[in-house]
Protein backbone atom coordinates (compact mmCIF):
# COMPACT_ATOMS: atom_id res chain seq x y z
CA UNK A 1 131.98 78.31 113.19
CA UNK A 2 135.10 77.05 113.91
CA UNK A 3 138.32 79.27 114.36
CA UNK A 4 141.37 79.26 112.09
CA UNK A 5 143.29 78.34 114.70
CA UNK A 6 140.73 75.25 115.70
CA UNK A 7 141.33 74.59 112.25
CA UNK A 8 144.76 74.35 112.07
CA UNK A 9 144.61 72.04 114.90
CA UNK A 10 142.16 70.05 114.15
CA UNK A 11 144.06 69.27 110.81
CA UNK A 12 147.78 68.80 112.27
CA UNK A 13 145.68 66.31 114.84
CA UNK A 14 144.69 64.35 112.12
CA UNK A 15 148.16 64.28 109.78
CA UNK A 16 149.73 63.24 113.57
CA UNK A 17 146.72 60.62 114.41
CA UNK A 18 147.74 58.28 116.98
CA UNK A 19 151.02 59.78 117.65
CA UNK A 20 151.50 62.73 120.46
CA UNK A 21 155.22 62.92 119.62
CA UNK A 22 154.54 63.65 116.07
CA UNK A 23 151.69 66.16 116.35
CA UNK A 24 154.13 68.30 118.94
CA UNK A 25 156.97 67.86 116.20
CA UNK A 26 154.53 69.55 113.74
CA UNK A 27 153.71 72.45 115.76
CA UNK A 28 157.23 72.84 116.79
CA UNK A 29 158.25 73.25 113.33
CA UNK A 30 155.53 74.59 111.33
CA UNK A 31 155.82 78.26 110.35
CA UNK A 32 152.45 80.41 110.10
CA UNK A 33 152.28 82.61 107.61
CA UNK A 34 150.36 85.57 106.14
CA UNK A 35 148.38 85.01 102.86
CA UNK A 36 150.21 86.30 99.66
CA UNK A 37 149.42 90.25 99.20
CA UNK A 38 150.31 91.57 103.18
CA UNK A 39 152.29 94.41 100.97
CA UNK A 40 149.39 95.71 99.11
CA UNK A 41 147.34 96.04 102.70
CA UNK A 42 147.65 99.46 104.60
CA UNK A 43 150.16 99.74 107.44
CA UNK A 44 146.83 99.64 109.57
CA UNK A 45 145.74 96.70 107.56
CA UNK A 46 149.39 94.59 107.52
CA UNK A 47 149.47 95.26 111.67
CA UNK A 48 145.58 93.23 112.07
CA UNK A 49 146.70 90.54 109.72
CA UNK A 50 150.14 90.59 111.72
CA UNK A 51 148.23 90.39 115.28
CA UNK A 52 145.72 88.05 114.58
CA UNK A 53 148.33 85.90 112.71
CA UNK A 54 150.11 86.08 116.40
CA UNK A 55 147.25 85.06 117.94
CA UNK A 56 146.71 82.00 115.77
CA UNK A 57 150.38 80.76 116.21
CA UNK A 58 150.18 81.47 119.99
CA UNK A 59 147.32 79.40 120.13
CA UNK A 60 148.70 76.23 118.40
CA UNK A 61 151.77 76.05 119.86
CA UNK A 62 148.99 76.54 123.89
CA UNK A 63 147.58 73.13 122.24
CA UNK A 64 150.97 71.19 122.40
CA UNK A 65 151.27 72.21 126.37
């Protein structure tokens, strides 16, 4: 199974086909976000979704490099 963050790639990839320039303007300025309810999670649940949340972005922006 693919990763969330493989997905997220794999989708920007094909919105910037053909075009290296757009698909690093994309990442650039894309925000990643939590799904809606973080504030009904526990503190211990809010920090996972926070850190693996990090760990997508951080690996989108690797792809641009």
């Amino acid at each position: 199974m693919e990763s969330l963050a493989g997905k997220l790639i794999t989708g920007i990839k094909e919105l910037a086909k053909k075009s290296t320039t757009l698909y690093q303007k994309i990442v650039e300025q894309s925000l990643v976000t939590p799904s809606c309810g973080l504030g009904s999670q526990t503190v211990e649940g809010a920090k996972k979704v926070l850190e693996l949340l990090k760990g997508v972005s951080q690996a989108v922006r690797e792809s641009v490099k």
